[in-house]
Protein backbone atom coordinates (compact mmCIF):
# COMPACT_ATOMS: atom_id res chain seq x y z
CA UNK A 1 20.58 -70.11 8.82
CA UNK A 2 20.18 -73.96 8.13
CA UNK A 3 21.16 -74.51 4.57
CA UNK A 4 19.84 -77.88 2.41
CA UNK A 5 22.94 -78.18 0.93
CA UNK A 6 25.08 -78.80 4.11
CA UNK A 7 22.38 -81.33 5.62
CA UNK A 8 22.97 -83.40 2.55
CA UNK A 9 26.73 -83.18 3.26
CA UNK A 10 26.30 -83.54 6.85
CA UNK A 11 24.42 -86.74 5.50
CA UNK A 12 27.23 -88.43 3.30
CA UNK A 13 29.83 -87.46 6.02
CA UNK A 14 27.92 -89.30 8.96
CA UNK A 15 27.18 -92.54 7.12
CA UNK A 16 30.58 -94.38 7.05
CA UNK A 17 30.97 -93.39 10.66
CA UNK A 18 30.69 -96.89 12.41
CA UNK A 19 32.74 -98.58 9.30
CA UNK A 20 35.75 -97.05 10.30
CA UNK A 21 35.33 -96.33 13.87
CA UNK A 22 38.45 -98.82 14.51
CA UNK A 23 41.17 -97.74 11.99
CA UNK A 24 40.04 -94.23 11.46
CA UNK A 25 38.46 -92.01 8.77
CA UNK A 26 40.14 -92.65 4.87
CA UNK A 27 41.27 -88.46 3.62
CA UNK A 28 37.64 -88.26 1.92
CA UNK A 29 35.95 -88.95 4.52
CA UNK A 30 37.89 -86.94 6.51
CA UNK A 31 37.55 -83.60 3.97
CA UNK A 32 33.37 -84.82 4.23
CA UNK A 33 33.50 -84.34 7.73
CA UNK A 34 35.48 -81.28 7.78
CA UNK A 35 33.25 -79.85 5.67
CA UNK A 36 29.88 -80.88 7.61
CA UNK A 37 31.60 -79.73 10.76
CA UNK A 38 32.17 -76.12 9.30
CA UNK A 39 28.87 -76.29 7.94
CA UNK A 40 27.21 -77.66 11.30
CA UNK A 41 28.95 -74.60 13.26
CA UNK A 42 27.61 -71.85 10.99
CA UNK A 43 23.95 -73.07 11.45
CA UNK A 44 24.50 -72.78 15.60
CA UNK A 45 25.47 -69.23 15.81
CA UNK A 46 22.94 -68.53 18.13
CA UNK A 47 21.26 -65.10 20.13
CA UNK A 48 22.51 -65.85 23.55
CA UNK A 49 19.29 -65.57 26.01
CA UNK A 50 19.44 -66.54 29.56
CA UNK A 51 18.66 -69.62 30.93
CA UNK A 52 18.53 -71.69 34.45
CA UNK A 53 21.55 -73.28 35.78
CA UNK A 54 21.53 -77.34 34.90
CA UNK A 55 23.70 -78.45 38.13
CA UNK A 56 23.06 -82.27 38.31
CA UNK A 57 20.45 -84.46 36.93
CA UNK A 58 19.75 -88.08 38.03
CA UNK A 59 21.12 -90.01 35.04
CA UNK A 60 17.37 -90.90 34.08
CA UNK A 61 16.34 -87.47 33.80
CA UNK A 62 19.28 -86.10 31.70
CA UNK A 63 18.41 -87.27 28.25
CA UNK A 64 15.13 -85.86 28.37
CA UNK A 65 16.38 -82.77 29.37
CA UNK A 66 19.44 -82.42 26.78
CA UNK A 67 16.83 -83.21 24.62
CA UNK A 68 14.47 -80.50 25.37
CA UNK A 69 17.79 -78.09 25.27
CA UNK A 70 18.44 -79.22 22.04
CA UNK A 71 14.95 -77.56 20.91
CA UNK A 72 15.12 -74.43 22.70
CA UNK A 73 18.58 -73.76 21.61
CA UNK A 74 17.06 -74.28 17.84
CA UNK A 75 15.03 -70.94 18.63
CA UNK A 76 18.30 -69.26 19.31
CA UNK A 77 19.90 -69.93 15.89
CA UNK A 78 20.46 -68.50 12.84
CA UNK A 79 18.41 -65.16 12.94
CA UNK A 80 20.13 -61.23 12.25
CA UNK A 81 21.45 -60.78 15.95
CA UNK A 82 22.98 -64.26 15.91
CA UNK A 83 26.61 -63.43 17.43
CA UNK A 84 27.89 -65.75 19.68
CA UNK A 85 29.19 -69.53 20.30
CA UNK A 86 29.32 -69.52 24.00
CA UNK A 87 31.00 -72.31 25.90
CA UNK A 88 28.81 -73.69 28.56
CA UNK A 89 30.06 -74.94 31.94
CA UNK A 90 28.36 -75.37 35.15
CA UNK A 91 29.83 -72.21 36.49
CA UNK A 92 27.15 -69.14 36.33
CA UNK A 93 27.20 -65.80 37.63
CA UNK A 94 24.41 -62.67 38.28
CA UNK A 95 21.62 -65.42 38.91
CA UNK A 96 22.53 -68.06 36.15
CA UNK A 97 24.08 -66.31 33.30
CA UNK A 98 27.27 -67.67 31.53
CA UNK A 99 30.13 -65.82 32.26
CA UNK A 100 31.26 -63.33 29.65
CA UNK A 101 34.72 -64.92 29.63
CA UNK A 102 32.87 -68.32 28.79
CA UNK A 103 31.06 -66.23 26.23
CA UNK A 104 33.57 -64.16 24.46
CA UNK A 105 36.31 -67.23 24.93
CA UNK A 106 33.67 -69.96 23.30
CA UNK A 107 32.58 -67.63 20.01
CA UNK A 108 36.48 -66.80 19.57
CA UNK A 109 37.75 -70.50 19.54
CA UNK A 110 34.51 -70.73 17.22
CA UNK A 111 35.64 -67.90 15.16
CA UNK A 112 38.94 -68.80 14.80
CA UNK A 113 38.87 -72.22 14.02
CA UNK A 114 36.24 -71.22 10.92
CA UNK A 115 38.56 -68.60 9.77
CA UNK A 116 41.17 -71.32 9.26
CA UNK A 117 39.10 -74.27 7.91
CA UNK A 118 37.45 -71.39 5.17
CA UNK A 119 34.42 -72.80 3.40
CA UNK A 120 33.05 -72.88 0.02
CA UNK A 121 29.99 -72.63 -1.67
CA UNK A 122 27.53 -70.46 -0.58
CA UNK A 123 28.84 -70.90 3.20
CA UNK A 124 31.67 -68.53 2.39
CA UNK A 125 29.05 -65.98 2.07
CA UNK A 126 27.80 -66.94 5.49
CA UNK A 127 31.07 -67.65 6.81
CA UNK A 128 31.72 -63.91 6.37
CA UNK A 129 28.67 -62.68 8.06
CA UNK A 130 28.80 -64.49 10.80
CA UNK A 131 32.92 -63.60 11.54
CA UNK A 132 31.70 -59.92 11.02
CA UNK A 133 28.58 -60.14 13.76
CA UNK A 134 30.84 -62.01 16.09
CA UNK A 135 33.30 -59.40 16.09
CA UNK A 136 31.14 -56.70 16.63
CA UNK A 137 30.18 -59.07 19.62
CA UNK A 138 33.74 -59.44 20.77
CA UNK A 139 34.75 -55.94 20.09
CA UNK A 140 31.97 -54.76 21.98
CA UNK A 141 31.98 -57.32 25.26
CA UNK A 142 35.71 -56.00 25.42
CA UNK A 143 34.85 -52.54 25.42
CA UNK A 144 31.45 -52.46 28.05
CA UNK A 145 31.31 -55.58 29.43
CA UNK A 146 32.30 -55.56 33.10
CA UNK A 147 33.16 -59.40 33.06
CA UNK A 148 35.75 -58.85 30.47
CA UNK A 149 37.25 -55.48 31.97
CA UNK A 150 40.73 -54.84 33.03
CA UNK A 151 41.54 -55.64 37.05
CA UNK A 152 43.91 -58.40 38.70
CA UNK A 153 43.10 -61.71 39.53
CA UNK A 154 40.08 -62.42 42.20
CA UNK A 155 38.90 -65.18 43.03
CA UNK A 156 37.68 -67.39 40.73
CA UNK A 157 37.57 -65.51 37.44
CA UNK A 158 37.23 -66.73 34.12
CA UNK A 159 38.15 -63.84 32.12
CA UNK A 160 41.74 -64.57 31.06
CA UNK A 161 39.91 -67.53 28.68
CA UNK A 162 37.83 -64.82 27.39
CA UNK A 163 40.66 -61.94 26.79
CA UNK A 164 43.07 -65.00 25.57
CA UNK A 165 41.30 -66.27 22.95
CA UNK A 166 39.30 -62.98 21.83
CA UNK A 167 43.21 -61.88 21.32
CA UNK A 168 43.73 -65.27 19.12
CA UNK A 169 40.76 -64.62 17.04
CA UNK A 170 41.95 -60.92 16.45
CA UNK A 171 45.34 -62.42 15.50
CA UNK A 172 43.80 -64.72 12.81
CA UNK A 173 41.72 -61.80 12.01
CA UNK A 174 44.17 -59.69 10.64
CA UNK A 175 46.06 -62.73 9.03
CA UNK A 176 43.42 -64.03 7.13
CA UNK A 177 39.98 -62.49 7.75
CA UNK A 178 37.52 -59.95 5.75
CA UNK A 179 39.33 -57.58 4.32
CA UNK A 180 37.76 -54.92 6.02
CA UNK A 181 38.28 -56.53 9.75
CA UNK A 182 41.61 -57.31 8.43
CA UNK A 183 42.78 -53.29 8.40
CA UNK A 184 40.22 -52.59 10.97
CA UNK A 185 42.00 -49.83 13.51
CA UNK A 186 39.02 -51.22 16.61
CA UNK A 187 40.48 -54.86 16.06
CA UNK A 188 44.21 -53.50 15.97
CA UNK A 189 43.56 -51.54 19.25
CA UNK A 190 41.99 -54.40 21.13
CA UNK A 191 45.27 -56.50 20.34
CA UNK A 192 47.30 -53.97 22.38
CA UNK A 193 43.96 -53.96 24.84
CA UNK A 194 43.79 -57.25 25.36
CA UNK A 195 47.44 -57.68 25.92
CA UNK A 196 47.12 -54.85 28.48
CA UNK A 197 44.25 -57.17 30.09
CA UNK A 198 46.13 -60.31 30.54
CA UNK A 199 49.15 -58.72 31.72
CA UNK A 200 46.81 -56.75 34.41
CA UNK A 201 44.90 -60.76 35.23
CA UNK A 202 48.53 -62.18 35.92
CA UNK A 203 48.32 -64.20 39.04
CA UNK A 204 50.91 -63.70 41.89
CA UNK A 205 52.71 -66.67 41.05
CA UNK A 206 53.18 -65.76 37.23
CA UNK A 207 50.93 -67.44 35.45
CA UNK A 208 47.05 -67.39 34.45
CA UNK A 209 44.15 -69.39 36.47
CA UNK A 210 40.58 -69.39 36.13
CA UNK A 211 40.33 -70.67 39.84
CA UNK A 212 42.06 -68.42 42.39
CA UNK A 213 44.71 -65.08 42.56
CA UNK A 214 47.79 -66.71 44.00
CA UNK A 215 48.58 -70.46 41.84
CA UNK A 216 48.59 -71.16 38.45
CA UNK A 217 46.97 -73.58 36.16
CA UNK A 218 49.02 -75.37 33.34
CA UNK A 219 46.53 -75.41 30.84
CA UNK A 220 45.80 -72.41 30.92
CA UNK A 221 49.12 -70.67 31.62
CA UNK A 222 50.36 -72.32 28.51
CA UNK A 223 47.84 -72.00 25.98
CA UNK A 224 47.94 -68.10 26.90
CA UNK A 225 51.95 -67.98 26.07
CA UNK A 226 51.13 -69.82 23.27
CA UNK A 227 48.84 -67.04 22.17
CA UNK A 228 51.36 -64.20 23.58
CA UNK A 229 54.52 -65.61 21.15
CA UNK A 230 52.12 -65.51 18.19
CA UNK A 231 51.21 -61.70 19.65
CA UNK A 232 55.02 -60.98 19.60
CA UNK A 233 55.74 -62.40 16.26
CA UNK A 234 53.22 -60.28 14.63
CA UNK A 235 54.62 -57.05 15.32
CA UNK A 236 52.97 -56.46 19.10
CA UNK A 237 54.14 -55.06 22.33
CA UNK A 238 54.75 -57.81 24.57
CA UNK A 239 56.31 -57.66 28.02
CA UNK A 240 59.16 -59.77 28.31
CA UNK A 241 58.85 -59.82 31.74
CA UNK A 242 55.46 -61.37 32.05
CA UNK A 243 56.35 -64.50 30.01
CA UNK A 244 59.14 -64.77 31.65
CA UNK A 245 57.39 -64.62 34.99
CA UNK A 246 54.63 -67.21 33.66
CA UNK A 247 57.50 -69.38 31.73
CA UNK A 248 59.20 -69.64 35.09
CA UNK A 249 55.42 -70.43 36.86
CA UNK A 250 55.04 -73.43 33.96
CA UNK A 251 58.12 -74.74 34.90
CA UNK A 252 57.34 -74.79 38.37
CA UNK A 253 53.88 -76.82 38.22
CA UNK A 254 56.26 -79.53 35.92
CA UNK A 255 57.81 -83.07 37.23
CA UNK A 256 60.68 -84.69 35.98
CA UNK A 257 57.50 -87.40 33.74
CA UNK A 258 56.64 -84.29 32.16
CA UNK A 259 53.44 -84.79 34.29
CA UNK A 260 51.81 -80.81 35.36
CA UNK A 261 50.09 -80.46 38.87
CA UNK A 262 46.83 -79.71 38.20
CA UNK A 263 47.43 -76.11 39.84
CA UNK A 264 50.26 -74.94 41.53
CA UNK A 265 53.36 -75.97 42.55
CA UNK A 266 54.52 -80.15 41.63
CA UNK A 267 54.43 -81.23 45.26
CA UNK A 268 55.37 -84.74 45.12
CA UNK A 269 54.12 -87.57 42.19
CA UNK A 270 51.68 -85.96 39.97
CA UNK A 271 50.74 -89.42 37.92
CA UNK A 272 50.36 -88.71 33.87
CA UNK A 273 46.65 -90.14 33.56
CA UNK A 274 45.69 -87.30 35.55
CA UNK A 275 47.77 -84.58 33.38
CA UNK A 276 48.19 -86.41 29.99
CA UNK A 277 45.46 -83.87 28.51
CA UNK A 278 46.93 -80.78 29.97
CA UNK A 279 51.11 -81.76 29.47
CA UNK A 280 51.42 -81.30 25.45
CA UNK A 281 49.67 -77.69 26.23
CA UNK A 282 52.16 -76.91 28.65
CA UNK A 283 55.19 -78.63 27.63
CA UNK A 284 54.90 -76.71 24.07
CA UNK A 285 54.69 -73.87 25.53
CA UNK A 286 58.10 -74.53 26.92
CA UNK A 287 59.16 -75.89 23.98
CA UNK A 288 58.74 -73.05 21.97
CA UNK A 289 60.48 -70.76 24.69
CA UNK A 290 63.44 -73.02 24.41
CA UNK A 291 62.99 -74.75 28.06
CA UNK A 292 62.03 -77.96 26.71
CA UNK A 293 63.11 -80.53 24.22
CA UNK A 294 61.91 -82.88 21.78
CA UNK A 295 62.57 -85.79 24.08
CA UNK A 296 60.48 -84.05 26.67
CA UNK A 297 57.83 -83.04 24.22
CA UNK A 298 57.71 -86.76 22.98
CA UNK A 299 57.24 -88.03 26.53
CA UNK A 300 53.83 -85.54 27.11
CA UNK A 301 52.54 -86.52 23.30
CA UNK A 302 53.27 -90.52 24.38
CA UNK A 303 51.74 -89.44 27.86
CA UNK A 304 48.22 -88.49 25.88
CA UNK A 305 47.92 -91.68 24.06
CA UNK A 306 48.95 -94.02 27.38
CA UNK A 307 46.23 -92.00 29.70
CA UNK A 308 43.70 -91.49 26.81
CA UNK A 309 40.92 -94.34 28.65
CA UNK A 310 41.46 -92.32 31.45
CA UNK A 311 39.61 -89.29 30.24
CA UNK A 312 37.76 -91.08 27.80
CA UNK A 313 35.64 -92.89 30.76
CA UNK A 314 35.18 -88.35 32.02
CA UNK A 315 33.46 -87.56 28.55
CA UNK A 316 30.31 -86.28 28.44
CA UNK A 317 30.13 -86.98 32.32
CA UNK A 318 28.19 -84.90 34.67
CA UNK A 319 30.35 -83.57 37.49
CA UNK A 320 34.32 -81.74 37.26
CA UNK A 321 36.80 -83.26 39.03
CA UNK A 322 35.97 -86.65 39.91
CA UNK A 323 36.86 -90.29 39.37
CA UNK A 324 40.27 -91.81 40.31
CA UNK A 325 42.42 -89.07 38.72
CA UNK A 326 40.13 -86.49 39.81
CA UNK A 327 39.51 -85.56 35.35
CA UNK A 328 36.86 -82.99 34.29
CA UNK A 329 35.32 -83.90 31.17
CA UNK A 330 36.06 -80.49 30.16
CA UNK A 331 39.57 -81.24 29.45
CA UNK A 332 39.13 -84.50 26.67
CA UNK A 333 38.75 -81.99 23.68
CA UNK A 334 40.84 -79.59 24.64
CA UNK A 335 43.67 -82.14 25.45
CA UNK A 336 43.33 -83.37 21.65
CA UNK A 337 43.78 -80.15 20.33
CA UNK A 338 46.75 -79.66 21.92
CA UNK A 339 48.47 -83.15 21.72
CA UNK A 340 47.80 -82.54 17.71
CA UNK A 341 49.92 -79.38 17.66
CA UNK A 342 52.72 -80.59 19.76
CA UNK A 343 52.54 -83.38 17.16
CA UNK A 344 53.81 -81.03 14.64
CA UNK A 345 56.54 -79.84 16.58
CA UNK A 346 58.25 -83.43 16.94
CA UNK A 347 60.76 -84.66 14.40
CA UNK A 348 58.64 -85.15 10.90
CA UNK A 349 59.73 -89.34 10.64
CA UNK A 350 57.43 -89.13 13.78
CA UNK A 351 54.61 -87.45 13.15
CA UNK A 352 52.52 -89.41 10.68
CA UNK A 353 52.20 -92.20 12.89
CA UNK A 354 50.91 -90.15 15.72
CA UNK A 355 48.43 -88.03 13.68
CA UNK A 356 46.86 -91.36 12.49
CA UNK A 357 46.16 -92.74 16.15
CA UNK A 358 44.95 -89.36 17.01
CA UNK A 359 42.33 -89.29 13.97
CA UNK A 360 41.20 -92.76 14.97
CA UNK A 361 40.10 -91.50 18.37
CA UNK A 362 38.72 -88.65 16.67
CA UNK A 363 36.86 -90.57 14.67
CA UNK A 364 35.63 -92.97 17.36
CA UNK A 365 33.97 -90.07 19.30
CA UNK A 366 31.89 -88.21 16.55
CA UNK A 367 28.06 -87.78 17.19
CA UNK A 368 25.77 -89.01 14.95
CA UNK A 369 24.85 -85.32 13.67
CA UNK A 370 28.49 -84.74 12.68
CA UNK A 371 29.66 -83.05 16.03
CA UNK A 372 31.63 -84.19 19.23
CA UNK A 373 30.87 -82.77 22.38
CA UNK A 374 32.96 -83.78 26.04
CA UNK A 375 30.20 -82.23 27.99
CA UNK A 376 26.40 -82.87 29.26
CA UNK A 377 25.35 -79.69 27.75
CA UNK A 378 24.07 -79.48 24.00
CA UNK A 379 25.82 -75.91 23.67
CA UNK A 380 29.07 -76.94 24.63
CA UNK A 381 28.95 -78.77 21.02
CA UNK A 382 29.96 -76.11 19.21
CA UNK A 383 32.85 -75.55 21.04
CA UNK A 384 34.01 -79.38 21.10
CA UNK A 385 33.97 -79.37 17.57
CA UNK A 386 35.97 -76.26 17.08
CA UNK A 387 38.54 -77.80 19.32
CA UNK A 388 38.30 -80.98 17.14
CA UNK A 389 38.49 -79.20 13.73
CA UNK A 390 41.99 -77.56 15.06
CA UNK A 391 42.94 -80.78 16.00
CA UNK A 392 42.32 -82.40 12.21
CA UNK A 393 43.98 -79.22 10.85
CA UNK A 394 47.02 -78.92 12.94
CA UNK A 395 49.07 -79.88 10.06
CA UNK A 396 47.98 -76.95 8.22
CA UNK A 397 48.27 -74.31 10.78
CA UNK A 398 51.43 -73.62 10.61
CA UNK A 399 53.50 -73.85 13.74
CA UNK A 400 53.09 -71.23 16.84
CA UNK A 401 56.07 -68.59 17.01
CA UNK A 402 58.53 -69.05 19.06
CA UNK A 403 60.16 -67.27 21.85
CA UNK A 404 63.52 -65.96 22.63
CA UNK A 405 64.72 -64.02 26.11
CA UNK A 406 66.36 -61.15 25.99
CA UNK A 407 70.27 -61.57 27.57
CA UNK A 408 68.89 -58.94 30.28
CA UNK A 409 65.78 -61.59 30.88
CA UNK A 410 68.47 -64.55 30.77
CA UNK A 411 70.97 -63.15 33.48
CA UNK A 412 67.74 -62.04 35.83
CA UNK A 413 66.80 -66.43 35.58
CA UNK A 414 70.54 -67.35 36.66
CA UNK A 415 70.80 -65.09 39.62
C-alpha cells in the first residue's frame, strides 16, 4: 500500500532535517513529520516470511546487506495478508524464525502507537484496515500460537513483551479503536487472557524478564506494571498480589542514584550511564504506585539527558551488551519513550524545558526516509519509529493510571 500522497509529505517533512538538527524541529515541522511517520508505518505492514539469521557482519559487508534487506522486505509489504510489524533482534528460534513474542510485541507497539497518532486523508481508511488485519493477527497468535501460550517462566523467553503489549494494544483498542473491535467480546476476553498469561510468566523473584526464571529485569518489569495499572483502571481483574510482588522486585533492582541493575538484585554501584535509558521506565512505575517521588523521578529524567552520549555511541551498533557500560542498542528508543512520559509526570514549570531537549535529540537521529531506527536491521524501523512517535506525543497521551494497595497489601509490606 504505498500511497503518492504520503511520499510527497514524507518529502516536505525530510527536507529541513539538517537545518534544525541543533535546536530541534519548529511545531510544523514537527506535525510534517508526525504525519510522514504515520504514513511511512502504514506502507511497512508487511507478510512476515522467514528468513536467515543476520548474526554479525564485518562492518564492510553490512551496508550491502541492509541494503539488499531493504528490497526483499519491499516484497513483503502492503499486499491483503499484510498483518504484522515484527520487531527484529538477533535472537531466533525453530531454525531462524523471530520469536512470536518479538512478533506479536513489535505489531502491538505498531498498532498502538497508530491508534493514538490517528491519520487523515485517505490513510484513515488504511489506518483502519490495517488495525483490523493486525488484530486478527494478534487475536489469533494468542489463541494457537505455542510461543505466546500460557506456562511460567523458562529460560530465556520473550513472551511477556509479546502478551504485554498485545494487552496495551487491546486497551487502546477498546478506548479508541474501530467501532466494531471496540465492543468486540474476542478482544474483551483476551484482556482477561492476557492478564491470566503474565500473571502465569511471573518470575520467582516478582517481576518479568525476557532472560531467565529466577531475576528480574527493570525495563521490563516496569513497563508491564505500567500496562497492568492502565488494565486496573479500565474496569479489569487485576491481582493485587502480583504487582505487589513485582513493585517490591522493582524496588529491589533500585540504588539510592535512582540507577536500576541491569537484572536482578542492586549489588553494589550500578553507574547511571549504564541505566539512564531503563530508570524513567522503572522509576514511573514506582511513581505511579506511590513508592517514588518527584525528586526521585527528576533524578532518572536528569539521569537520561547526562548518559544520553553513552547510548548514543550503541545506536544502530551490531552486537548487545558491549562497550564500557555494557549498552544494547536496543535500549536508545525505548529509553526515549519512556524518559518522555515520566516527563509528564514532573511538576508542569518543568516540563517544557525537558520536552524541548528531548525533541532536539529526536530530531538529530531521524533517517533520511523519515524513520529512526537503533538497530542494524531494516525491520526493526518500524518499531523505532513507533517508539519515537509515543515519545513526540507523550503530551497528548494522557497520563498512565495509577496504583493504590489495598490496607491488607500494605500491612503484608510492613511485616
Amino acid at each position: 500500500m504505498v500511497l503518492l500522497a504520503t511520499l510527497c509529505a514524507l518529502t516536505l517533512a525530510i527536507a529541513p532535517v539538517q537545518e534544525t538538527e541543533k535546536e530541534g524541529p519548529t511545531e510544523e515541522q514537527l506535525t510534517e513529520a508526525i504525519d510522514a511517520a504515520v504514513a511511512l508505518l502504514l506502507e511497512r505492514q508487511e507478510s512476515y516470511e522467514a528468513d536467515r539469521p543476520v548474526g554479525s557482519l564485518p562492518d564492510d559487508e553490512l551496508e550491502s546487506w541492509q541494503e539488499g534487506e531493504r528490497e526483499r522486505l519491499s516484497e513483503l509489504y502492503g499486499d491483503k495478508d499484510a498483518a504484522e510489524w515484527p520487531y527484529e533482534g538477533v535472537y531466533r528460534v525453530r531454525g531462524g524464525i523471530i520469536p512470536s513474542g518479538y512478533r506479536v510485541g513489535g505489531t502491538s507497539i505498531v498498532c498502538d502507537t497508530l491508534l493514538r497518532a490517528g491519520a487523515g486523508g485517505e490513510d484513515a481508511e488504511a489506518l483502519e484496515e490495517a488495525i483490523e488485519r493486525s488484530a486478527d493477527f494478534v487475536l489469533d497468535m494468542i489463541k494457537r500460537d505455542k510461543g505466546m501460550a500460557i506456562g511460567p517462566k523458562r529460560g530465556y523467553d520473550v513472551r511477556g513483551w509479546g502478551h504485554a503489549y498485545a494487552l496495551q494494544f487491546f486497551l487502546t483498542l477498546r478506548e479508541v479503536g474501530p467501532s466494531k473491535l471496540r465492543k468486540s467480546s474476542k478482544i474483551k476476553g483476551s484482556i482477561k487472557e492476557l492478564i491470566k498469561r503474565l500473571e502465569a510468566n511471573q518470575t520467582a523473584m516478582g517481576g518479568w524478564n525476557y532472560a531467565n526464571d529466577r531475576a528480574v529485569s527493570p525495563f521490563m518489569t516496569g513497563s508491564t506494571l505500567l500496562i497492568l495499572f492502565d488494565a486496573k483502571e479500565a474496569g479489569h481483574d487485576v491481582d493485587e498480589d502480583m504487582v505487589e510482588r513485582a513493585l517490591d522486585a522493582l524496588e529491589a533492582c533500585r540504588t539510592e542514584a535512582v540507577s536500576y541493575a541491569y537484572s536482578g538484585k542492586a549489588r553494589g554501584e550500578v553507574l547511571m550511564p549504564g541505566s539512564s535509558a531503563r530508570s524513567a521506565c522503572a522509576e514511573l512505575a514506582l511513581y505511579k504506585a506511590g513508592r517514588s517521588d518527584a525528586d526521585e523521578l527528576r533524578k532518572a529524567v536528569v539521569g537520561f539527558f547526562e548518559g544520553y552520549d553513552d547510548l548514543l555511541v550503541r545506536k544502530s551498533q551490531q552486537g548487545t551488551h558491549v562497550g564500557k557500560y555494557g549498552i544494547a542498542p536496543y535500549y536508545f528508543f525505548f529509553g526515549h519513550t519512556y524518559v518522555a512520559l515520566a516527563i509528564e509526570e514532573l511538576p508542569e514549570a518543568e516540563r517544557d524545558a525537558h520536552r524541548a531537549e528531548l525533541r532536539r535529540l529526536i530530531w538529530s537521529t531521524r533517517n533520511d526516509d523519515g524513520s529512526w531506527n537503533d538497530r542494524v536491521f531494516p525491520r526493526t524501523a518500524s518499531y523505532s519509529t513507533a517508539m519515537i512517535l509515543q515519545a513526540l506525543q507523550a503530551p497528548e497521551r494522557g497520563a498512565f493510571a495509577g496504583w493504590e494497595s489495598s490496607a491488607k497489601a500494605k500491612r503484608k509490606r510492613r511485616r
